[in-house]
C-alpha atoms as a PDB file:
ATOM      1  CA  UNK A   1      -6.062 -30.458 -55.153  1.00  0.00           C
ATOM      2  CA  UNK A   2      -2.760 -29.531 -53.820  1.00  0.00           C
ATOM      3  CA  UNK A   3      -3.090 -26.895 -51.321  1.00  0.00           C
ATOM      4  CA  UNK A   4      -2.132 -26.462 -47.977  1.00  0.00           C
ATOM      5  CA  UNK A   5      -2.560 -24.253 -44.902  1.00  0.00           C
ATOM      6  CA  UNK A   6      -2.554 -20.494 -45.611  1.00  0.00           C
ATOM      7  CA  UNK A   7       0.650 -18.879 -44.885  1.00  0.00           C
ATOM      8  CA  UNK A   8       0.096 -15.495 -43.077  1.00  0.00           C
ATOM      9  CA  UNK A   9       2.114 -12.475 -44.859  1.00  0.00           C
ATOM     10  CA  UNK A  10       1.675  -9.374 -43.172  1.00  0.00           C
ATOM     11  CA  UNK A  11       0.245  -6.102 -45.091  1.00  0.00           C
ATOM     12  CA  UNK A  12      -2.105  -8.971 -47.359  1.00  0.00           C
ATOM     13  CA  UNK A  13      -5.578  -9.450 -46.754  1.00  0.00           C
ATOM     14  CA  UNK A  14      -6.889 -13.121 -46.171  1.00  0.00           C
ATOM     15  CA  UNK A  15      -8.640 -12.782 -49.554  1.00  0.00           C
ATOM     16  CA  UNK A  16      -5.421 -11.711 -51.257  1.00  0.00           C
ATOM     17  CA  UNK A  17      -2.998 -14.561 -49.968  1.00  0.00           C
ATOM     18  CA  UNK A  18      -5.949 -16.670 -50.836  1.00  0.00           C
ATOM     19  CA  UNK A  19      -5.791 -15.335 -54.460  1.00  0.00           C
ATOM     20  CA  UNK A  20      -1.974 -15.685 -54.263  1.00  0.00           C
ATOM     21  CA  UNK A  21      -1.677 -19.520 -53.467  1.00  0.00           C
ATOM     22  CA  UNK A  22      -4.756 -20.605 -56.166  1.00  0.00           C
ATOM     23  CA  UNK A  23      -3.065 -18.183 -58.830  1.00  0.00           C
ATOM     24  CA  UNK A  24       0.430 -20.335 -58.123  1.00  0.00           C
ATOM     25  CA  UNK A  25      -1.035 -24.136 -58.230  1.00  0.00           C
ATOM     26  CA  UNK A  26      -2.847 -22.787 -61.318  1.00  0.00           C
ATOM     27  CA  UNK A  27       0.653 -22.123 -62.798  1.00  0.00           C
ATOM     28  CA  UNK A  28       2.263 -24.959 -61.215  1.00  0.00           C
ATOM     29  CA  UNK A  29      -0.669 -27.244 -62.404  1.00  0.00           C
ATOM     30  CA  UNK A  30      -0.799 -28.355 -59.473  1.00  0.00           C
ATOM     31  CA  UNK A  31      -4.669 -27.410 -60.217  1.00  0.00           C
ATOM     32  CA  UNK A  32      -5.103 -28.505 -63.509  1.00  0.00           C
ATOM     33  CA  UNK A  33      -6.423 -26.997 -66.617  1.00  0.00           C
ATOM     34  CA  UNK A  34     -10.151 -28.269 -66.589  1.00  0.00           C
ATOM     35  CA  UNK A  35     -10.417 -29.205 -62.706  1.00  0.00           C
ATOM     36  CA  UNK A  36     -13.576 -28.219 -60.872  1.00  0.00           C
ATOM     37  CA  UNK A  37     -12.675 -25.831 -57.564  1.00  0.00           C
ATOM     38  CA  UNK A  38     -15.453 -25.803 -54.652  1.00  0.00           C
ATOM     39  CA  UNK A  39     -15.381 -22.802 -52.611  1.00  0.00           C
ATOM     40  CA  UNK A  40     -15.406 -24.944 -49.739  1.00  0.00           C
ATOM     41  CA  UNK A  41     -13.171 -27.780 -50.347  1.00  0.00           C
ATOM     42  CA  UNK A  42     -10.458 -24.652 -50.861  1.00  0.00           C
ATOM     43  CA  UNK A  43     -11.849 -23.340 -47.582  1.00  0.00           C
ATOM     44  CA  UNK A  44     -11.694 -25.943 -45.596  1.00  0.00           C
ATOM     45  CA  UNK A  45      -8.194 -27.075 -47.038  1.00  0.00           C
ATOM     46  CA  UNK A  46      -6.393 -23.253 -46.240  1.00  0.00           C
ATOM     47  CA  UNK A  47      -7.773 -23.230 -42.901  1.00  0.00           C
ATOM     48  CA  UNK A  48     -10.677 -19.912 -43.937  1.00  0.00           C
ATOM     49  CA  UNK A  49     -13.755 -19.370 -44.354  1.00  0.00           C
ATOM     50  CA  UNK A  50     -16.009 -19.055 -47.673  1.00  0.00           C
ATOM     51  CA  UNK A  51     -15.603 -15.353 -47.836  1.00  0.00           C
ATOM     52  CA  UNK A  52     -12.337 -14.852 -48.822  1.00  0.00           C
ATOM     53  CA  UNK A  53     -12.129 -18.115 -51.157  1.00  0.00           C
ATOM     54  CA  UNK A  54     -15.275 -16.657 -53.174  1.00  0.00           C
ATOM     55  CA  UNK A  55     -13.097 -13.000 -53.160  1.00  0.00           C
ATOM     56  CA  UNK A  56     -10.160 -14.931 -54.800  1.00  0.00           C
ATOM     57  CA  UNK A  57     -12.078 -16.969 -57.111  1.00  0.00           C
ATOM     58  CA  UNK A  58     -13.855 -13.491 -58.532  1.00  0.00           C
ATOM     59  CA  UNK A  59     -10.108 -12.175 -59.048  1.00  0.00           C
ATOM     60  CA  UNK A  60      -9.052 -14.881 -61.026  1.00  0.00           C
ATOM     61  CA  UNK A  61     -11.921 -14.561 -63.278  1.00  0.00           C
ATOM     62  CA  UNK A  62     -11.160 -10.901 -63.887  1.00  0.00           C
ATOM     63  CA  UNK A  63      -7.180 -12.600 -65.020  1.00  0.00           C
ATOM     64  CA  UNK A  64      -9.096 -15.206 -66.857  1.00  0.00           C
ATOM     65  CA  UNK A  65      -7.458 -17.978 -65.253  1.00  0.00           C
ATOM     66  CA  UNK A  66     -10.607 -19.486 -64.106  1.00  0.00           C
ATOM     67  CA  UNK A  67     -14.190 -19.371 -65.349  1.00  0.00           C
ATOM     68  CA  UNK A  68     -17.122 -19.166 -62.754  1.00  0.00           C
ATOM     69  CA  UNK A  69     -20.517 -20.423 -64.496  1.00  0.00           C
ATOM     70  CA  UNK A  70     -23.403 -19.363 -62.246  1.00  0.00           C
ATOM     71  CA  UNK A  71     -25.459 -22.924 -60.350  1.00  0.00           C
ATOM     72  CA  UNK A  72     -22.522 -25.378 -62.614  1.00  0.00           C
ATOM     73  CA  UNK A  73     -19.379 -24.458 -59.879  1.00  0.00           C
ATOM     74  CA  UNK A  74     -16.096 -22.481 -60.941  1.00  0.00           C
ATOM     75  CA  UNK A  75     -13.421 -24.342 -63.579  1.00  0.00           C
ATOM     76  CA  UNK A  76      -9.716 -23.963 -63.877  1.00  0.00           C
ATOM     77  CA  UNK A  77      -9.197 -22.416 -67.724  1.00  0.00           C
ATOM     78  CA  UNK A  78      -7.286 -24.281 -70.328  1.00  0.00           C
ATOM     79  CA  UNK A  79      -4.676 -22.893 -71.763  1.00  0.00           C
ATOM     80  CA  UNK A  80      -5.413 -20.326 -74.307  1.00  0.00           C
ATOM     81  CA  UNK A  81      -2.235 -19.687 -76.582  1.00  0.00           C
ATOM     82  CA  UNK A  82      -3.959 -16.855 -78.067  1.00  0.00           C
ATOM     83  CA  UNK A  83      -3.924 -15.410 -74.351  1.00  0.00           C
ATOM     84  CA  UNK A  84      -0.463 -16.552 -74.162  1.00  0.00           C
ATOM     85  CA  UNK A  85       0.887 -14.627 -77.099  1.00  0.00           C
ATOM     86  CA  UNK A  86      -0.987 -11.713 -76.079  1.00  0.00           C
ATOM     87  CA  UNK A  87       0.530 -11.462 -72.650  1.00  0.00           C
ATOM     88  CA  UNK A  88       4.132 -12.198 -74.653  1.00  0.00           C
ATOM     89  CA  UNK A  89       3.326  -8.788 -76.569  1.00  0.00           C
ATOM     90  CA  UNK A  90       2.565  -6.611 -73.720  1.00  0.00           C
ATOM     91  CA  UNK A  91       5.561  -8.524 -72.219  1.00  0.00           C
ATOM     92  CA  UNK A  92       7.898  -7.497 -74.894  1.00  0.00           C
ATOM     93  CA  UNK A  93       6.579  -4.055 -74.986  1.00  0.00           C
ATOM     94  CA  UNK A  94       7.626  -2.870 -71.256  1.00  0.00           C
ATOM     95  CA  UNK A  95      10.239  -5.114 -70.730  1.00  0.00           C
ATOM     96  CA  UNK A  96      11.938  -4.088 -73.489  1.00  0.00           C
ATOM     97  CA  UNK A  97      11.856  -0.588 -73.107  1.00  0.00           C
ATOM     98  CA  UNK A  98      12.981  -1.466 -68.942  1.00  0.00           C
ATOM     99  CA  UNK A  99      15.580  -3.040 -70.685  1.00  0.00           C
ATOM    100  CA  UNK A 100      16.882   0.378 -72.210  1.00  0.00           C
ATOM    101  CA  UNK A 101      15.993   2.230 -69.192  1.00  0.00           C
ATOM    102  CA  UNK A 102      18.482  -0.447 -67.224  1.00  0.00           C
ATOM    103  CA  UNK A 103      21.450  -0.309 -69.236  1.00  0.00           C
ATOM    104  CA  UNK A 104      21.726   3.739 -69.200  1.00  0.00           C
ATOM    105  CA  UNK A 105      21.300   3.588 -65.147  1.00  0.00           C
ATOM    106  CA  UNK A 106      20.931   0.516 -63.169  1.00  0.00           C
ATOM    107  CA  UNK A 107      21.288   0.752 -58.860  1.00  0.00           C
ATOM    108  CA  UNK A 108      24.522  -1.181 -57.676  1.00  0.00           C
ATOM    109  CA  UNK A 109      22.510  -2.909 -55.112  1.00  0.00           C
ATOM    110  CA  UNK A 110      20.458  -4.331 -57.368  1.00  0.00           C
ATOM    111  CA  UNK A 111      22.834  -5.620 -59.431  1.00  0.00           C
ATOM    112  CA  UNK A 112      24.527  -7.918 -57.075  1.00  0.00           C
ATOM    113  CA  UNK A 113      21.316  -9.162 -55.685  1.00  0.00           C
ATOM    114  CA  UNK A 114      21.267 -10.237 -59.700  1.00  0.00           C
ATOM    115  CA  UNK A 115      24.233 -12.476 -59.367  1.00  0.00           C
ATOM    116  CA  UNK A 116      22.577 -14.424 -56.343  1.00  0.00           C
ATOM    117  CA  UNK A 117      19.188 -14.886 -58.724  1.00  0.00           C
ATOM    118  CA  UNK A 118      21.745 -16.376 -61.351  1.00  0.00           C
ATOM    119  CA  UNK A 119      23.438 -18.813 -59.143  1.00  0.00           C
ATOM    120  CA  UNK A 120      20.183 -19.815 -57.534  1.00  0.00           C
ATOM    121  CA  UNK A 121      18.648 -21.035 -61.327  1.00  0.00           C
ATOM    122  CA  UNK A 122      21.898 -23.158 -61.306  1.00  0.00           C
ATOM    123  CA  UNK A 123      20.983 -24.738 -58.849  1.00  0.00           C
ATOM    124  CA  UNK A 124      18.104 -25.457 -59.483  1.00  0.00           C
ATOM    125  CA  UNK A 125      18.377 -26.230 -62.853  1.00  0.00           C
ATOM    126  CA  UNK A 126      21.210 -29.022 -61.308  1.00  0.00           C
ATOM    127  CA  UNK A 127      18.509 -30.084 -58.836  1.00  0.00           C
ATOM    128  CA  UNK A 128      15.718 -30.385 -61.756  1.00  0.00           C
ATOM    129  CA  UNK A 129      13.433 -28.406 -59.935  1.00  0.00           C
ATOM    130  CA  UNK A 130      11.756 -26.330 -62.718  1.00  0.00           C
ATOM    131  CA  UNK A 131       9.114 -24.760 -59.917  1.00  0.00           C
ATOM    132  CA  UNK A 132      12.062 -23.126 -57.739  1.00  0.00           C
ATOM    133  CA  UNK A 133      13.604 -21.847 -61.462  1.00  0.00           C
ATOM    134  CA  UNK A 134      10.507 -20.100 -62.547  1.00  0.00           C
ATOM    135  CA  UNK A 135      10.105 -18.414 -59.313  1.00  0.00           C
ATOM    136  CA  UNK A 136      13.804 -17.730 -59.901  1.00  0.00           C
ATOM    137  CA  UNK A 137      13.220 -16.205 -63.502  1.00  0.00           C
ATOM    138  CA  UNK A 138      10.313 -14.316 -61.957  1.00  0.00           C
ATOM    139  CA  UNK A 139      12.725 -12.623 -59.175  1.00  0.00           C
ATOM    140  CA  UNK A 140      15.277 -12.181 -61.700  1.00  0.00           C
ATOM    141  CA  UNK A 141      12.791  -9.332 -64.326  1.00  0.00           C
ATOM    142  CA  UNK A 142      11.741  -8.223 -60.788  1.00  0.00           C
ATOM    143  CA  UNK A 143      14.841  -7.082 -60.348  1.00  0.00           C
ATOM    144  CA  UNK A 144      15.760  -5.475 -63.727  1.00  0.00           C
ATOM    145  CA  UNK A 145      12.930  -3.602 -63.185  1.00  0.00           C
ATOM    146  CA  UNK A 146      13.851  -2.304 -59.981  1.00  0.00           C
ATOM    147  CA  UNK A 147      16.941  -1.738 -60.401  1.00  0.00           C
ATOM    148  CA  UNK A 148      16.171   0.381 -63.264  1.00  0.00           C
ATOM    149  CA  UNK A 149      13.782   2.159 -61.217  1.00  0.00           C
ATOM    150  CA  UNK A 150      10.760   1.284 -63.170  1.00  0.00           C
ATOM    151  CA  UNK A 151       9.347  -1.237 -60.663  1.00  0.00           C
ATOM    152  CA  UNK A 152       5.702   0.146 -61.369  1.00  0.00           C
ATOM    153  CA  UNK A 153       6.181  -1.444 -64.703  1.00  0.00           C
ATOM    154  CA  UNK A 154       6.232  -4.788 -63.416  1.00  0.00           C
ATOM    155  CA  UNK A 155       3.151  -3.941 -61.686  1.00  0.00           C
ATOM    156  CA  UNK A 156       1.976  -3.647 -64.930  1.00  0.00           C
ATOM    157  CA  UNK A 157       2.163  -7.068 -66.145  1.00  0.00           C
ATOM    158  CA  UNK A 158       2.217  -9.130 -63.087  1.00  0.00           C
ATOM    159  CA  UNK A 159      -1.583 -10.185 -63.861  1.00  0.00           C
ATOM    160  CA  UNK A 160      -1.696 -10.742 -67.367  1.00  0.00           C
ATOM    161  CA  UNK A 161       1.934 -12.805 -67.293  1.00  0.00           C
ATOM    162  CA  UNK A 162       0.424 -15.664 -65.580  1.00  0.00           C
ATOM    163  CA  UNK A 163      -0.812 -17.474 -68.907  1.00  0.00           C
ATOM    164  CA  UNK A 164       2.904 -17.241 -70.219  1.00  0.00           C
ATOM    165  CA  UNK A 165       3.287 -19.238 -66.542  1.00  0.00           C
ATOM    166  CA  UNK A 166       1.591 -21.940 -67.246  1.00  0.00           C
ATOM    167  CA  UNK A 167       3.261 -22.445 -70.468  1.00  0.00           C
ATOM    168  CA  UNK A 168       6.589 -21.799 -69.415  1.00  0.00           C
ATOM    169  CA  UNK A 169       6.308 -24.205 -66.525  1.00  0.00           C
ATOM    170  CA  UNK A 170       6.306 -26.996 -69.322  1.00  0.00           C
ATOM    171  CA  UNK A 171       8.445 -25.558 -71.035  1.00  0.00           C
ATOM    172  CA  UNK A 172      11.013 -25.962 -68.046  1.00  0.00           C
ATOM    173  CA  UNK A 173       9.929 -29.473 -67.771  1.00  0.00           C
ATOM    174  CA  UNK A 174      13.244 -29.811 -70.589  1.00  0.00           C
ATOM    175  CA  UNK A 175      16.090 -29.518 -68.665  1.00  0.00           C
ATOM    176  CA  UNK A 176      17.821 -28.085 -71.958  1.00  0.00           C
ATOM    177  CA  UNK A 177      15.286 -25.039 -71.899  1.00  0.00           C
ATOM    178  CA  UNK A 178      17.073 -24.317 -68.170  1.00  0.00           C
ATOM    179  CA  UNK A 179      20.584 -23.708 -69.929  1.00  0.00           C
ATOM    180  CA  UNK A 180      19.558 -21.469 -72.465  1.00  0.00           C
ATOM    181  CA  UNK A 181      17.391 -19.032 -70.180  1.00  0.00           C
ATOM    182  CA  UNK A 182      20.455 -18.580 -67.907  1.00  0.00           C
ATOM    183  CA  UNK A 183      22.387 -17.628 -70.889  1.00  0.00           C
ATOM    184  CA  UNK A 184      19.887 -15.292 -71.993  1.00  0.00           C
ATOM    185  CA  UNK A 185      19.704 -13.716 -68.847  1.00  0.00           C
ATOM    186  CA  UNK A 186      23.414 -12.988 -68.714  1.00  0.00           C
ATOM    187  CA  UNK A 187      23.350 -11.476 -72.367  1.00  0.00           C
ATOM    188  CA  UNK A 188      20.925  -9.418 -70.962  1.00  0.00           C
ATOM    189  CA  UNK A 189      23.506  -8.453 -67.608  1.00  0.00           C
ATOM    190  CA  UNK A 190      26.444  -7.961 -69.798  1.00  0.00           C
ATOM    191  CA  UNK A 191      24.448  -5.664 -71.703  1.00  0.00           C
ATOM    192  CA  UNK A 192      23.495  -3.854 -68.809  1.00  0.00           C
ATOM    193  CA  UNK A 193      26.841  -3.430 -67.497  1.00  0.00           C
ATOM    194  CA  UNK A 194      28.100  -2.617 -70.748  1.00  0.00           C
ATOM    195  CA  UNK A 195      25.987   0.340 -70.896  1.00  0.00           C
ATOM    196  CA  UNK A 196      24.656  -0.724 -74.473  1.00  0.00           C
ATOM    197  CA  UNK A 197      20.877  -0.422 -74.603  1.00  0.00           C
ATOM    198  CA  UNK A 198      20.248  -1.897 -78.145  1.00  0.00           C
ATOM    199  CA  UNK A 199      22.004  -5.068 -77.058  1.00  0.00           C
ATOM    200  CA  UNK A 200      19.216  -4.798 -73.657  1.00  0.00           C
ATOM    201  CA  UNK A 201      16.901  -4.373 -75.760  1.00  0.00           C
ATOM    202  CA  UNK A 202      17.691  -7.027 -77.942  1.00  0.00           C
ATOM    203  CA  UNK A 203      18.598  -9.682 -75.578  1.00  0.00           C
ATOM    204  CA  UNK A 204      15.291  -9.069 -73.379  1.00  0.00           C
ATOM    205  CA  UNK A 205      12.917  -9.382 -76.987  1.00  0.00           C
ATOM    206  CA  UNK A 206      14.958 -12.669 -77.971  1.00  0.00           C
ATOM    207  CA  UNK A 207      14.498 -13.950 -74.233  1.00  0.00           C
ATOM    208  CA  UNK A 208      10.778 -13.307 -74.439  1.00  0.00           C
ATOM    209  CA  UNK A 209      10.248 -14.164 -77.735  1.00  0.00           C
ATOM    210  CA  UNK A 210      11.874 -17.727 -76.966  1.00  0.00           C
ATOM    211  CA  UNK A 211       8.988 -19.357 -75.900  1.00  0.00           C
ATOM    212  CA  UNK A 212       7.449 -18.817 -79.585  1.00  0.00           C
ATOM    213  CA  UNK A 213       9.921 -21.149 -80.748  1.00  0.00           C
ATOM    214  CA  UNK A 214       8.943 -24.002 -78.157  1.00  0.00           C
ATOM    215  CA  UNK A 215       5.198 -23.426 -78.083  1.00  0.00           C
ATOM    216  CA  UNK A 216       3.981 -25.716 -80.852  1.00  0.00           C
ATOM    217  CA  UNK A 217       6.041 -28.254 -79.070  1.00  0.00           C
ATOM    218  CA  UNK A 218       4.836 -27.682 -75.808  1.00  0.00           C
ATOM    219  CA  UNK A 219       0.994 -28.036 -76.921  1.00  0.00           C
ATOM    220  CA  UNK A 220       1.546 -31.106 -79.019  1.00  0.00           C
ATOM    221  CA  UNK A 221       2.887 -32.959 -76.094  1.00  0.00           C
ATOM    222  CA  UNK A 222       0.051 -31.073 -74.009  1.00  0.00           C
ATOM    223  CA  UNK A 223      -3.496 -31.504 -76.030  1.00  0.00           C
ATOM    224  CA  UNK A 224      -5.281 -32.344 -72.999  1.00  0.00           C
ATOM    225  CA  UNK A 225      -4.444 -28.821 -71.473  1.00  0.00           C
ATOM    226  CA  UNK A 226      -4.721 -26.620 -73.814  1.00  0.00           C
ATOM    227  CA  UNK A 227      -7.973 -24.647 -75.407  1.00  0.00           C
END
């Protein structure tokens, strides 16, 4: 299990930054699809006590990315494509229509905060680090919605986008997949700046819908974590 000492963030509860760090080495797979987690193994290794672990553990079973089975110990869920596809839809839903919302108004600070995002997934697509990308690609819709002003729609999918996570973290395991999200992503800037919302809206469906393309792929090579 790779965990290490809890980070304190101020405003979070222990029980929250607890949630926080299993919910990330579940997407990493750094906790495997399958793995058996013991309240106080995780405990011990973050430096708390049993309270907040068990707290945590009861979120992530409400987000289905673990499955607590009463006197047999909580298990890290395999990936469920169904799941997947059905956080895709949602996905595609609201950040399509933020999308829209972006290219008819979009807040200049924003904007250039968008260019640093950019040149950061260079980076680290040039340093093959596919973990530092995805948290890249994460900050990067973060910011469309915020600069559009809808950042209570990313609220809205925050939970349920973890199982396209886990997926997409193989997915970036191909350096090639890298390259063609950045260029997504700036299809969907230049349509922003251009002030043409059916090319947004366009650009953000085929950037979601991308991972469709890769998936049967992705659980070929991956039978041992998948449902």
């Amino acid at each position: 299990m790779n965990l290490e000492t809890l980070k304190i963030e101020t405003g979070e509860t222990t029980a929250a930054q607890v949630e926080r760090d299993l919910r990330e080495a579940i997407i990493r797979l750094d906790l495997a699809p399958g793995s058996r987690l013991s309240e106080q193994e995780i405990a011990s290794r973050l430096g708390v006590s049993r309270q907040p672990v068990r707290e945590a553990l009861i979120a992530l079973g409400k987000s289905k990315l673990v499955e607590i089975r009463p006197n047999r110990g909580t298990v890290v869920v395999r990936i469920s494509a169904r799941q997947m596809m059905e956080a895709r839809f949602v996905r595609e839903a609201i950040e399509v229509a933020v999308a829209r919302r972006a290219s008819e108004s979009f807040d200049t600070w924003t904007r250039r905060k968008i260019d640093s995002i950019l040149e950061r997934q260079r980076m680290a697509m040039t340093d093959h680090d596919h973990n530092a990308f995805r948290r890249e690609d994460e900050q990067f819709h973060i910011a469309i919605a915020e600069g559009a002003g809808c950042g209570l729609a990313w609220n809205a999918i925050s939970d349920i986008k973890a199982h396209m996570d886990r997926v997409c973290n193989l997915q970036l395991r191909n350096p090639a997949s890298m390259k063609n999200l950045i260029e997504q992503h700036q299809k969907i800037v230049t349509a922003i700046d251009t002030r043409n919302p059916d090319a947004a809206a366009d650009a953000m469906r085929a950037h979601l819908n991308g991972i469709l393309t890769d998936l049967p792929q992705i659980e070929s090579d991956n039978r041992e974590l998948f449902e």
